[in-house]
PDB file of N, CA and C in Angstrom:
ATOM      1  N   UNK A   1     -13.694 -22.467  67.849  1.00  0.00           N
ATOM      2  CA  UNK A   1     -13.933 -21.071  67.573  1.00  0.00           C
ATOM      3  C   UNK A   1     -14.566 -20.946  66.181  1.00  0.00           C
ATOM      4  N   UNK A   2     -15.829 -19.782  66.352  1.00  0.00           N
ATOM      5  CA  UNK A   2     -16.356 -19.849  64.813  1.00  0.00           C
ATOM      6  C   UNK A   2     -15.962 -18.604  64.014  1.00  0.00           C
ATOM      7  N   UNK A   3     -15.159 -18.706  63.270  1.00  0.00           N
ATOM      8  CA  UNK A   3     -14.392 -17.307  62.961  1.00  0.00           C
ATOM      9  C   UNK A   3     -15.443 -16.334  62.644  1.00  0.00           C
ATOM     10  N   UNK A   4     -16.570 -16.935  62.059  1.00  0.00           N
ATOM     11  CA  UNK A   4     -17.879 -16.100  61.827  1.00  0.00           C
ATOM     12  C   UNK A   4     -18.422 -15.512  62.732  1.00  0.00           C
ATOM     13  N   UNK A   5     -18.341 -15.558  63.876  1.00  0.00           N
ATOM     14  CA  UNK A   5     -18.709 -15.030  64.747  1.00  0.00           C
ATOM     15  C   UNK A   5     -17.738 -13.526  65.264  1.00  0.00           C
ATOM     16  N   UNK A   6     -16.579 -13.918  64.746  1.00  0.00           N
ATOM     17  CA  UNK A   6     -15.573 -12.759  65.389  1.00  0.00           C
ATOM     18  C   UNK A   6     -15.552 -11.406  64.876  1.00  0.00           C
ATOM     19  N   UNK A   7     -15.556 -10.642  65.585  1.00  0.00           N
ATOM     20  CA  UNK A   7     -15.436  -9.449  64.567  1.00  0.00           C
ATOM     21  C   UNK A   7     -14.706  -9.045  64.044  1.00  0.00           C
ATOM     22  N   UNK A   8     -14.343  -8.153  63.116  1.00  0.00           N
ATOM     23  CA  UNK A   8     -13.456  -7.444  62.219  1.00  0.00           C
ATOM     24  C   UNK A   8     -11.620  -7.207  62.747  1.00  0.00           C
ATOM     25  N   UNK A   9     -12.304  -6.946  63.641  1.00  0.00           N
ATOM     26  CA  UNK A   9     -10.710  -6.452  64.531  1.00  0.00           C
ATOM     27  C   UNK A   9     -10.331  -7.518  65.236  1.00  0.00           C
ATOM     28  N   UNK A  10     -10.839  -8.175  65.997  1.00  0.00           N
ATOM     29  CA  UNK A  10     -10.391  -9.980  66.295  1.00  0.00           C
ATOM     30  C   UNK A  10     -10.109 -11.199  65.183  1.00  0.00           C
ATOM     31  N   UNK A  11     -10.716 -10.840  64.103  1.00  0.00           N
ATOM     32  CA  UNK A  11      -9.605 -11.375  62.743  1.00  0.00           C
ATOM     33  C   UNK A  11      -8.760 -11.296  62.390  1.00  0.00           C
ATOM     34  N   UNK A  12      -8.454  -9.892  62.437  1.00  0.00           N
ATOM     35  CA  UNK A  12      -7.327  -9.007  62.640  1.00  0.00           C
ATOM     36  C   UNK A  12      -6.009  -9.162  63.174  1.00  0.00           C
ATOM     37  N   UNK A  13      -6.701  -9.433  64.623  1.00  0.00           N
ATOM     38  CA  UNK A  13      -5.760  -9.578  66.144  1.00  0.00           C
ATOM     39  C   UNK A  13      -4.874 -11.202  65.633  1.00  0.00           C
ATOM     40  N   UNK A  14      -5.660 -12.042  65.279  1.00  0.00           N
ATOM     41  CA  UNK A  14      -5.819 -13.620  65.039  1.00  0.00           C
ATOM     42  C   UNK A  14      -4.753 -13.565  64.275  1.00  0.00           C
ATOM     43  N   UNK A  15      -4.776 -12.644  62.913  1.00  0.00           N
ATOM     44  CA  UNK A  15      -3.818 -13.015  61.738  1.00  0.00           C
ATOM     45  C   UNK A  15      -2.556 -12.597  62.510  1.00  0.00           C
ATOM     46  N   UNK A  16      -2.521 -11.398  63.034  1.00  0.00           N
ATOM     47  CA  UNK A  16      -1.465 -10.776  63.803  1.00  0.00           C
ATOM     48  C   UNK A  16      -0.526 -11.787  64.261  1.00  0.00           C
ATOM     49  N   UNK A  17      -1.734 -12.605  65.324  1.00  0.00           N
ATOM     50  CA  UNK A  17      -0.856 -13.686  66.147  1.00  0.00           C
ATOM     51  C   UNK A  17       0.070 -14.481  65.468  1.00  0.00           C
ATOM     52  N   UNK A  18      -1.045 -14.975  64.304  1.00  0.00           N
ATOM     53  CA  UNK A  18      -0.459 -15.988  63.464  1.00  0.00           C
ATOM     54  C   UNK A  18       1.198 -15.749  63.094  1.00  0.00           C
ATOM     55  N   UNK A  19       1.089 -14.483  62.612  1.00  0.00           N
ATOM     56  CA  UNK A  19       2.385 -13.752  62.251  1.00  0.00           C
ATOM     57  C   UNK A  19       3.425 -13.916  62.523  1.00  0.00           C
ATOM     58  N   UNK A  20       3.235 -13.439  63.951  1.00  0.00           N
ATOM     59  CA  UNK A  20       3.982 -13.457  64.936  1.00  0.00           C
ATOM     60  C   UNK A  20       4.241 -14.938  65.966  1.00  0.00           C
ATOM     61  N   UNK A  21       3.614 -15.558  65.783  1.00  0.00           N
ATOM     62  CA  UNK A  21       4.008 -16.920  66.422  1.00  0.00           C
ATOM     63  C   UNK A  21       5.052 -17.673  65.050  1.00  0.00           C
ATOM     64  N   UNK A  22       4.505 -17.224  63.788  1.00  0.00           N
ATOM     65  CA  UNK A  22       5.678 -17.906  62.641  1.00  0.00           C
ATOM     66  C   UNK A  22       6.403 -17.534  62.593  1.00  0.00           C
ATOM     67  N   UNK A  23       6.677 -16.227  62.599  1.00  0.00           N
ATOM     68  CA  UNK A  23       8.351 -14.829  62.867  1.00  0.00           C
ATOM     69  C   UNK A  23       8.877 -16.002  63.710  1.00  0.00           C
ATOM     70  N   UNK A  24       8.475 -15.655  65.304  1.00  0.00           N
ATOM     71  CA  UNK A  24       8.979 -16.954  66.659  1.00  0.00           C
ATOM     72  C   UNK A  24       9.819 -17.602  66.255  1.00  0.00           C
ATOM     73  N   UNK A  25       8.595 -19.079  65.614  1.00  0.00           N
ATOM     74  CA  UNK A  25       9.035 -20.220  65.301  1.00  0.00           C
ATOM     75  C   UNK A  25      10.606 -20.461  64.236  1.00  0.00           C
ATOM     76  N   UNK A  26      10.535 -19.268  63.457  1.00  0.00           N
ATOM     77  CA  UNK A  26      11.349 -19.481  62.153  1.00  0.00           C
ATOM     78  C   UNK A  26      12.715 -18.594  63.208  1.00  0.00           C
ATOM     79  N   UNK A  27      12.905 -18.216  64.535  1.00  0.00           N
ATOM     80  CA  UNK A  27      13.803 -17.499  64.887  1.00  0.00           C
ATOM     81  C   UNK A  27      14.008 -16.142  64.269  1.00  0.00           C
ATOM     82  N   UNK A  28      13.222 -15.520  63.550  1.00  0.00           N
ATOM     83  CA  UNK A  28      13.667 -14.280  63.175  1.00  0.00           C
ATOM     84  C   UNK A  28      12.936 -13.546  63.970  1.00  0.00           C
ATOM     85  N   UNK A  29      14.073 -12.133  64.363  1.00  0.00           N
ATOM     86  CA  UNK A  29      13.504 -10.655  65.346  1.00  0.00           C
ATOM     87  C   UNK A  29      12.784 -10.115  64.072  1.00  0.00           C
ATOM     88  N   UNK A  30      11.607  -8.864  64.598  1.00  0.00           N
ATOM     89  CA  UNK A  30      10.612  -8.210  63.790  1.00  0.00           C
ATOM     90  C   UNK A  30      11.949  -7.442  62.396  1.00  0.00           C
ATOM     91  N   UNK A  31      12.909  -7.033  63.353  1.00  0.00           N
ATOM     92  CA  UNK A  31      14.029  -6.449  62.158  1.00  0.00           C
ATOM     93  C   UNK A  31      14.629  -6.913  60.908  1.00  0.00           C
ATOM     94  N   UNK A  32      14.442  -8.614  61.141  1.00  0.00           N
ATOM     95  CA  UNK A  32      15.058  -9.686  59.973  1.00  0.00           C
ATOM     96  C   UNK A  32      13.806  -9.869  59.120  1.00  0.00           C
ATOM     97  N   UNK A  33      12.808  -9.898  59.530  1.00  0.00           N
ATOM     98  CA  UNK A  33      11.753 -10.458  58.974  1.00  0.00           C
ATOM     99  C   UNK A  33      11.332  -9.557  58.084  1.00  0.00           C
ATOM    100  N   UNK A  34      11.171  -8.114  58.821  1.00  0.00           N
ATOM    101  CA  UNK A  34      10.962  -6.580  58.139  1.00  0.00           C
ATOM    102  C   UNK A  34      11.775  -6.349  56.598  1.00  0.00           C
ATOM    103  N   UNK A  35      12.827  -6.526  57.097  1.00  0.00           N
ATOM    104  CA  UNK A  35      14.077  -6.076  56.135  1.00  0.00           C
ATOM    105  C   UNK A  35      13.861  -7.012  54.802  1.00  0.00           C
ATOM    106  N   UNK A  36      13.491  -8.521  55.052  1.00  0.00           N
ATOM    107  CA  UNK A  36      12.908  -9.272  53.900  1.00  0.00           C
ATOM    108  C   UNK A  36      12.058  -9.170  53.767  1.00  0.00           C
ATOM    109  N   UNK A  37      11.018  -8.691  53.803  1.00  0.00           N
ATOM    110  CA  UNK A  37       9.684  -8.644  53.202  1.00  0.00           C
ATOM    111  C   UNK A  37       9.591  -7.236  52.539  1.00  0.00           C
ATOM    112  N   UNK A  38      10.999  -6.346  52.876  1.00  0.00           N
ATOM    113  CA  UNK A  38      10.897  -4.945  51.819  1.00  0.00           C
ATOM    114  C   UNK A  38       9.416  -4.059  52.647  1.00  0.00           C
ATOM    115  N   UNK A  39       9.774  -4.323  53.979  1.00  0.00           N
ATOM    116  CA  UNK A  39       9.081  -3.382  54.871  1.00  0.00           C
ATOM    117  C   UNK A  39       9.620  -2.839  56.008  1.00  0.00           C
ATOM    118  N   UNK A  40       9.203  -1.714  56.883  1.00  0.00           N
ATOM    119  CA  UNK A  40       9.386  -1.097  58.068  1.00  0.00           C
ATOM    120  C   UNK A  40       9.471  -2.229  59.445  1.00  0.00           C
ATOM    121  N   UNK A  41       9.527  -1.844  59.921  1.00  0.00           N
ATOM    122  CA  UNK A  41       9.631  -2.901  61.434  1.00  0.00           C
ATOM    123  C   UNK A  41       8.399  -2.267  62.165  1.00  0.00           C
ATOM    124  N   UNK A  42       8.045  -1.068  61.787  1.00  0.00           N
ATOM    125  CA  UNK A  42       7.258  -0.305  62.757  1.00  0.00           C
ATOM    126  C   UNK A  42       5.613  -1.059  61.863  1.00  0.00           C
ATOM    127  N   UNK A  43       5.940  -0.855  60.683  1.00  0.00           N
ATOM    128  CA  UNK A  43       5.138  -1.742  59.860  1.00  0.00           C
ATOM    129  C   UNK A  43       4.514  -3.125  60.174  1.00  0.00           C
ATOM    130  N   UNK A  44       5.482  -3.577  60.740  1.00  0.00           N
ATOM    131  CA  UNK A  44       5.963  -5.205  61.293  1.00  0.00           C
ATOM    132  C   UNK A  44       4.716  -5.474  62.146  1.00  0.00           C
ATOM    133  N   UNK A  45       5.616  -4.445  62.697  1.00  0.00           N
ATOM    134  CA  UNK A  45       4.857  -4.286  64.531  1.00  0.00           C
ATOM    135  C   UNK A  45       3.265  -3.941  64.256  1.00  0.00           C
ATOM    136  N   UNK A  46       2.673  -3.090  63.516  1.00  0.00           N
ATOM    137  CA  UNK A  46       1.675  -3.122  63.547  1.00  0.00           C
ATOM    138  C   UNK A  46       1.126  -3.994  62.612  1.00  0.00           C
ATOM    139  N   UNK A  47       1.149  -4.892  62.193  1.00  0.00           N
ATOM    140  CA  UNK A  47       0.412  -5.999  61.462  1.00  0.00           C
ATOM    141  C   UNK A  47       0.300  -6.964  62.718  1.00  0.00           C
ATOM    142  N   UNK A  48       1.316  -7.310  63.367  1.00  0.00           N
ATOM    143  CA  UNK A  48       1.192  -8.331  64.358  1.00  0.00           C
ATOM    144  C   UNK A  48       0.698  -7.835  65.616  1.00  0.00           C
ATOM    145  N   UNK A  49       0.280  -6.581  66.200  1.00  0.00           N
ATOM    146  CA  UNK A  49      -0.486  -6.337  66.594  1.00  0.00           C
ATOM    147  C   UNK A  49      -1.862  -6.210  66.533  1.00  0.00           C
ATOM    148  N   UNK A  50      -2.222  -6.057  64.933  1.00  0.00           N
ATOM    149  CA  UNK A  50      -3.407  -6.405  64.265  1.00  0.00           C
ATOM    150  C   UNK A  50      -4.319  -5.273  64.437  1.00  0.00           C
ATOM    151  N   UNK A  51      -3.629  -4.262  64.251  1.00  0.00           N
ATOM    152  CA  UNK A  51      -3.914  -2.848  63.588  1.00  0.00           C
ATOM    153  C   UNK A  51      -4.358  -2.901  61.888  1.00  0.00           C
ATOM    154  N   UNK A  52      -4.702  -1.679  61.252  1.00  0.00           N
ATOM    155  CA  UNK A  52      -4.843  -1.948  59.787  1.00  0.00           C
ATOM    156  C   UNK A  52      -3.596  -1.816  59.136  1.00  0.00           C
ATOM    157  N   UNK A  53      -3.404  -2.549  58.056  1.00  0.00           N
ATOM    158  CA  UNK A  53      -2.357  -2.516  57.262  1.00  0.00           C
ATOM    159  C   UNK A  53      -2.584  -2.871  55.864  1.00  0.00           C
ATOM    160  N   UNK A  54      -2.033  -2.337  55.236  1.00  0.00           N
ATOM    161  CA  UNK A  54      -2.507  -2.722  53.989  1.00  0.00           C
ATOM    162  C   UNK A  54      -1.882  -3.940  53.177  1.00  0.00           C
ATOM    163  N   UNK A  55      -2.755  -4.384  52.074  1.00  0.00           N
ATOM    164  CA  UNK A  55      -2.968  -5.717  51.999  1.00  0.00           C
ATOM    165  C   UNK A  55      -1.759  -6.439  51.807  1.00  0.00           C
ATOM    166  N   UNK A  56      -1.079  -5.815  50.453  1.00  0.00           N
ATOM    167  CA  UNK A  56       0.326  -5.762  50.215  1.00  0.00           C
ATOM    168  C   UNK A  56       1.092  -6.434  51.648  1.00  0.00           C
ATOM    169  N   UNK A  57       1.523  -5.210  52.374  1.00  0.00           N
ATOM    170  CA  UNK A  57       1.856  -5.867  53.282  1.00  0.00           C
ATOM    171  C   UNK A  57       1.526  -7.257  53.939  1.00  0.00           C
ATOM    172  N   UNK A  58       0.768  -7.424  54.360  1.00  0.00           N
ATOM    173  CA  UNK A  58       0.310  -9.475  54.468  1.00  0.00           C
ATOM    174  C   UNK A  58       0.831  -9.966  53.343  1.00  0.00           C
ATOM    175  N   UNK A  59       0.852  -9.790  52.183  1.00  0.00           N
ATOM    176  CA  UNK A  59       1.085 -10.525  51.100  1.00  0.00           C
ATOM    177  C   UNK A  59       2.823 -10.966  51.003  1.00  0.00           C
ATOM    178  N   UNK A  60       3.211  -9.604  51.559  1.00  0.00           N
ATOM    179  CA  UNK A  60       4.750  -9.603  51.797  1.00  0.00           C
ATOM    180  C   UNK A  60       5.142 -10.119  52.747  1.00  0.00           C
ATOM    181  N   UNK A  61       4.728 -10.207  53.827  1.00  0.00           N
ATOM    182  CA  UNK A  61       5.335 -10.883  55.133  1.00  0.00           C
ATOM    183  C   UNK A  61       4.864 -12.511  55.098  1.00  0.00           C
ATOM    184  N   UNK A  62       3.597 -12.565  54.273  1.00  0.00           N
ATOM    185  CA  UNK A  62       3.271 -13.958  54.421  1.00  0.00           C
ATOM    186  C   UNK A  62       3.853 -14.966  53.168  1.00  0.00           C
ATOM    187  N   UNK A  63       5.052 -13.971  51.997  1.00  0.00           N
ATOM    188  CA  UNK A  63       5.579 -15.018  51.012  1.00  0.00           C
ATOM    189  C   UNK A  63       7.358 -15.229  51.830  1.00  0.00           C
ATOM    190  N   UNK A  64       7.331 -14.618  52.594  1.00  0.00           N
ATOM    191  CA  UNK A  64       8.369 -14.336  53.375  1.00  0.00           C
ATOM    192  C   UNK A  64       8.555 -15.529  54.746  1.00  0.00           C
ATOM    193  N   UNK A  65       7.524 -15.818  55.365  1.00  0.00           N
ATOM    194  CA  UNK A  65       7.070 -16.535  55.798  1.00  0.00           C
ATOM    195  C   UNK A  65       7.061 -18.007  55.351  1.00  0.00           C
ATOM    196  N   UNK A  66       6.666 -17.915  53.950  1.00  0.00           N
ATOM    197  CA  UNK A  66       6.128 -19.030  53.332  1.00  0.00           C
ATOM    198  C   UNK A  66       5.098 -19.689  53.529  1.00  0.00           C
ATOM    199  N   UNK A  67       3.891 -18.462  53.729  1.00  0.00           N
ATOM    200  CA  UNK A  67       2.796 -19.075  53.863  1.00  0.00           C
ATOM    201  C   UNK A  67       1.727 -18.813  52.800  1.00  0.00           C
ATOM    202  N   UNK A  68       1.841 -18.248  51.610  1.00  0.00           N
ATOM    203  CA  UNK A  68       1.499 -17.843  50.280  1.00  0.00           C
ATOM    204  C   UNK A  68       0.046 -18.809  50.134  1.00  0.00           C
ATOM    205  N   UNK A  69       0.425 -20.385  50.596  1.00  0.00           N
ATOM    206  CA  UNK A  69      -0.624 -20.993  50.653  1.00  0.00           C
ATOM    207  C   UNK A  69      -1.962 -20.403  51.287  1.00  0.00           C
ATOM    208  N   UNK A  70      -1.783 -19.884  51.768  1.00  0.00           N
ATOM    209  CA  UNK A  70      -2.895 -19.753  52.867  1.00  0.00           C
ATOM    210  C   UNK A  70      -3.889 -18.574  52.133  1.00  0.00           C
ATOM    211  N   UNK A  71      -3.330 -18.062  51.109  1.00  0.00           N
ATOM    212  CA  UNK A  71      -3.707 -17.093  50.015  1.00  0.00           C
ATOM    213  C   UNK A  71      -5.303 -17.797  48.720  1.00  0.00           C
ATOM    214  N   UNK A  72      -4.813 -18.991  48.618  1.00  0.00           N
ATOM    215  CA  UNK A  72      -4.705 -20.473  47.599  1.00  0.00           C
ATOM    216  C   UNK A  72      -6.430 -20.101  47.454  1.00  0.00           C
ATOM    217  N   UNK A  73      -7.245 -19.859  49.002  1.00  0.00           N
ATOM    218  CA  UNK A  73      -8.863 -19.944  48.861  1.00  0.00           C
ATOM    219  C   UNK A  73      -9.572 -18.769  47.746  1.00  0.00           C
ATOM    220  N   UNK A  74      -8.382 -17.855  47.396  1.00  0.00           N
ATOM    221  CA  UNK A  74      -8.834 -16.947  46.639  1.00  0.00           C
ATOM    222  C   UNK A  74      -8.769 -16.968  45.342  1.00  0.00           C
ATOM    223  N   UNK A  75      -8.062 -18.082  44.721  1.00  0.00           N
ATOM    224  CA  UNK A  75      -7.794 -18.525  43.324  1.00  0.00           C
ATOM    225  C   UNK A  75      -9.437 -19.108  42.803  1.00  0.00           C
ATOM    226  N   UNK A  76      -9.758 -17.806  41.805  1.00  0.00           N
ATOM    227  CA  UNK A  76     -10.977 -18.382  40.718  1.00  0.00           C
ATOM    228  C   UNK A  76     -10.707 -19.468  40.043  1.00  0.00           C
ATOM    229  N   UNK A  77     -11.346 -20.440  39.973  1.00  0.00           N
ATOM    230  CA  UNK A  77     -11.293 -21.521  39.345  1.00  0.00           C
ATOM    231  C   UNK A  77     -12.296 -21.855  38.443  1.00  0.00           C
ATOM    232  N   UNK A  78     -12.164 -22.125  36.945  1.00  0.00           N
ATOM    233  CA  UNK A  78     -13.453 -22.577  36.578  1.00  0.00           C
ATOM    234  C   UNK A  78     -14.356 -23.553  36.567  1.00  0.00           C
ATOM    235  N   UNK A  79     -15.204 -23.365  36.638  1.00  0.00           N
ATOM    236  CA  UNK A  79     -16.043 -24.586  37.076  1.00  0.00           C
ATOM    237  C   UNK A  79     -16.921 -24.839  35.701  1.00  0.00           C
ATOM    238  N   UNK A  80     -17.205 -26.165  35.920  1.00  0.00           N
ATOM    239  CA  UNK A  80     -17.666 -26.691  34.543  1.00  0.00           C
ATOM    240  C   UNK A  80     -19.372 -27.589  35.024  1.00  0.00           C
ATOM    241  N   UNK A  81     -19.896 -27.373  34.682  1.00  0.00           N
ATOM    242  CA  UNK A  81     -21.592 -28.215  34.859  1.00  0.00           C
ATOM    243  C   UNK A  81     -21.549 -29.473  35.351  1.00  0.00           C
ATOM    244  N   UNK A  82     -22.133 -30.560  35.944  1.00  0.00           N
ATOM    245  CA  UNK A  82     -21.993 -31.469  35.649  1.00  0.00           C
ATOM    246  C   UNK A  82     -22.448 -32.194  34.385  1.00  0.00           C
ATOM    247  N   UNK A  83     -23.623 -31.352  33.687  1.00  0.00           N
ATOM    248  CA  UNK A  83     -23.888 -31.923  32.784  1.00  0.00           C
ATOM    249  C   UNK A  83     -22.996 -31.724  31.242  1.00  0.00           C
ATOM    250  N   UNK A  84     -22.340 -29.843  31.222  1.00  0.00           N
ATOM    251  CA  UNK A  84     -20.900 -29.730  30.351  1.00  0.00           C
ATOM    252  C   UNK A  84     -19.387 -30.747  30.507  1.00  0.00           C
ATOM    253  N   UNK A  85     -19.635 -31.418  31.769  1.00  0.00           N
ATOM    254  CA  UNK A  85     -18.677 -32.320  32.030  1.00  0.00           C
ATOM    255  C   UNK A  85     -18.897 -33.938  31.166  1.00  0.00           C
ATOM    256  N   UNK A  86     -20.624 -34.558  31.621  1.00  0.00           N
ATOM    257  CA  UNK A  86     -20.676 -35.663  31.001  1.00  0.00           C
ATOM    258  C   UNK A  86     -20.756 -35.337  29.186  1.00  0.00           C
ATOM    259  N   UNK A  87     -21.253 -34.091  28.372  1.00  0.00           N
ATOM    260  CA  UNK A  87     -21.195 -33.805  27.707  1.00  0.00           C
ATOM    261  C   UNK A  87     -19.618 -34.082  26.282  1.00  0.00           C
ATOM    262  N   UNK A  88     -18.851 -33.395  27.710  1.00  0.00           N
ATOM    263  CA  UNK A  88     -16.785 -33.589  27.088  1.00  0.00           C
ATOM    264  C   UNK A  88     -16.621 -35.375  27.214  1.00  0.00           C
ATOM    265  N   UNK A  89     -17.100 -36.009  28.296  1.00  0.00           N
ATOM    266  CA  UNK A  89     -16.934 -37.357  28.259  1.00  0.00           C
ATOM    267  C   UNK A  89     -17.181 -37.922  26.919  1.00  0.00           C
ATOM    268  N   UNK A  90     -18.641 -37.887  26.865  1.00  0.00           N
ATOM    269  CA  UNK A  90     -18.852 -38.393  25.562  1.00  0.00           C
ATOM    270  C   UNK A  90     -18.278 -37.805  24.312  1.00  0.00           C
ATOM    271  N   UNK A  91     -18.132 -36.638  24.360  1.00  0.00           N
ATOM    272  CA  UNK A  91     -17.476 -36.502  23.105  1.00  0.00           C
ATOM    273  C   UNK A  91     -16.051 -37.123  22.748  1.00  0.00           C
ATOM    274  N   UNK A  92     -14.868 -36.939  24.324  1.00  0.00           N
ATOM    275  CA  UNK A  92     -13.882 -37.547  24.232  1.00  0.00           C
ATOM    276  C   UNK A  92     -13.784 -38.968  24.302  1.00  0.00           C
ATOM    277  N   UNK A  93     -14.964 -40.076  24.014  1.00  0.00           N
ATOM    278  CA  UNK A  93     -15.097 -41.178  24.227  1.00  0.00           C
ATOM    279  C   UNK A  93     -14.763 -42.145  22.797  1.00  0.00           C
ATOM    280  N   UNK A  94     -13.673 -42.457  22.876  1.00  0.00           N
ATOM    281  CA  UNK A  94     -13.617 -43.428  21.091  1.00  0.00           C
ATOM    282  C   UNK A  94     -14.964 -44.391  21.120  1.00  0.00           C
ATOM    283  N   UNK A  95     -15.775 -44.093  19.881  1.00  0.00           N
ATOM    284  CA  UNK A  95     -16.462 -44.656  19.136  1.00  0.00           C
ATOM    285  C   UNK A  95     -16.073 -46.315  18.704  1.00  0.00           C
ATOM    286  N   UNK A  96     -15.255 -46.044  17.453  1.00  0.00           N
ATOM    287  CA  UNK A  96     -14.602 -47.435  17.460  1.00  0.00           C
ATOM    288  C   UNK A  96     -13.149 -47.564  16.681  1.00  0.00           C
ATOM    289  N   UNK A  97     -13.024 -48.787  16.282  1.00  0.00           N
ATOM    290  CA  UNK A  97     -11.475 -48.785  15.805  1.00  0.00           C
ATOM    291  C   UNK A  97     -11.530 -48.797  14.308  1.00  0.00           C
ATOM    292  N   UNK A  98     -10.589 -48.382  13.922  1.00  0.00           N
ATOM    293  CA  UNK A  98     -10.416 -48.667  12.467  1.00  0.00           C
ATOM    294  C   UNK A  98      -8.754 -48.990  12.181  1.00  0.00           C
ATOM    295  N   UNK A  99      -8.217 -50.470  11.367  1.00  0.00           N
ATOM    296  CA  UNK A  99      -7.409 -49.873  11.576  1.00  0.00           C
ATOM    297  C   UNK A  99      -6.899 -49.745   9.762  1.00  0.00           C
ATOM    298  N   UNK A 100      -5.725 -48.694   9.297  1.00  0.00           N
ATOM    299  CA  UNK A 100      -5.862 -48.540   8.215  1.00  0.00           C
ATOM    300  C   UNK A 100      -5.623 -49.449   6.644  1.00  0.00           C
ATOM    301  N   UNK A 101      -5.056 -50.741   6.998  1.00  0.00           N
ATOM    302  CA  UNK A 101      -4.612 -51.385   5.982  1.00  0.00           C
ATOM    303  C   UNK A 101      -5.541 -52.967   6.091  1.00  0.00           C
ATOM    304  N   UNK A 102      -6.524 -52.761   6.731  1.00  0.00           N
ATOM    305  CA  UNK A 102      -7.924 -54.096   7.579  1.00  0.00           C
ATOM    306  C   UNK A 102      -8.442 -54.218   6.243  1.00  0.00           C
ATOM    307  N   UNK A 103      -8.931 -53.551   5.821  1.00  0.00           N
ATOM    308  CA  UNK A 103     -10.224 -53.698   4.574  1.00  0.00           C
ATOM    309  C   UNK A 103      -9.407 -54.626   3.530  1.00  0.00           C
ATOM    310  N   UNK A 104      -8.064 -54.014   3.253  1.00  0.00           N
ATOM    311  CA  UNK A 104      -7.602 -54.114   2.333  1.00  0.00           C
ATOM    312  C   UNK A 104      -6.800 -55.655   2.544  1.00  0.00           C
ATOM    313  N   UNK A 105      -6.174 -55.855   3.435  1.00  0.00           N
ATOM    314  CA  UNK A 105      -6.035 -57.468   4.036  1.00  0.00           C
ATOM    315  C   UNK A 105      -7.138 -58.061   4.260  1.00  0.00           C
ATOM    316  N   UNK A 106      -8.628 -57.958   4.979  1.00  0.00           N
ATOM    317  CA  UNK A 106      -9.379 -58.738   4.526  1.00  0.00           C
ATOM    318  C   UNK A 106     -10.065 -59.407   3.526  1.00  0.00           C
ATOM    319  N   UNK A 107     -10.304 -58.257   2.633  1.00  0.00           N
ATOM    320  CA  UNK A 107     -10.505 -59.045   1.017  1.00  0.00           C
ATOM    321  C   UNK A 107      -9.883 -59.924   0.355  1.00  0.00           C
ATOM    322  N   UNK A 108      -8.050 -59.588   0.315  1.00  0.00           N
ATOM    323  CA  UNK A 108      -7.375 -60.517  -0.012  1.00  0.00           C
ATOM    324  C   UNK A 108      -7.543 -61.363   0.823  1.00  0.00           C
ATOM    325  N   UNK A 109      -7.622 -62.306   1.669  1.00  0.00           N
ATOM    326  CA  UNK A 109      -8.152 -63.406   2.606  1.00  0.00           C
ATOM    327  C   UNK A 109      -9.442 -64.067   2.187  1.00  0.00           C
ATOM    328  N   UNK A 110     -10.153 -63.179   2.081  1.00  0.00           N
ATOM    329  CA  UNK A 110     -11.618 -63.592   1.566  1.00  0.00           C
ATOM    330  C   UNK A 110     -11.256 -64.217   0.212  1.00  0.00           C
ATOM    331  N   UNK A 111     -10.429 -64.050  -0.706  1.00  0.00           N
ATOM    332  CA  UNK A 111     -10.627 -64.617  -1.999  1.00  0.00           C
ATOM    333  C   UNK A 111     -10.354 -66.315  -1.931  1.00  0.00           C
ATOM    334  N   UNK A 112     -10.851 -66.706  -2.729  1.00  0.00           N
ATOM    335  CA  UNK A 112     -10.971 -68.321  -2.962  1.00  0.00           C
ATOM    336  C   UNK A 112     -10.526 -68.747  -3.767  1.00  0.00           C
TER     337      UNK A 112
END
């Protein structure tokens, strides 16, 4: 299935299912599930029918759920160049060693 192809209200219908096949699975009635997510049942009912609902709501039934992940594609992330990337390399790249008491032990060594 190409979700791109589906329309608005069969996305809809889809998430609905989803919903409602995880309610199922986890054994909770629309009333247990409702009552934790700090919503209506009638509420319930129409999300998993895949009516409009507002967003909140998904957000609530789906941390309830424990599916919050499924949220994750919407996190801005920054992105960095590839060339601002090899840029930080080299800068974070040690040059060379020094270490602090060398100079001063080699000379004494060097003397004859």
């Amino acid at each position: 299935m190409n979700i791109e192809q589906l329309s608005d209200l069969a996305i809809l219908q889809m998430m609905g299912d989803f919903i409602k096949k995880k309610r199922i699975s986890m054994n909770k009635t629309q009333d247990e599930l409702a009552t934790e997510a700090g919503i209506s049942r009638s509420t319930l009912s129409l999300l998993e029918r895949g009516e409009n609902v507002n967003l909140i709501t998904l957000i609530q039934v789906l941390r309830v759920l424990g599916e919050l992940q499924i949220l994750e594609i919407f996190e801005s992330r920054q992105q960095i160049s590839p060339l601002e990337y090899l840029k930080l390399q080299k800068k974070n790249q040690r040059q060379r060693v020094r270490h602090a008491d060398s100079t001063a032990e080699d000379d004494r060594q060097s003397e004859w």
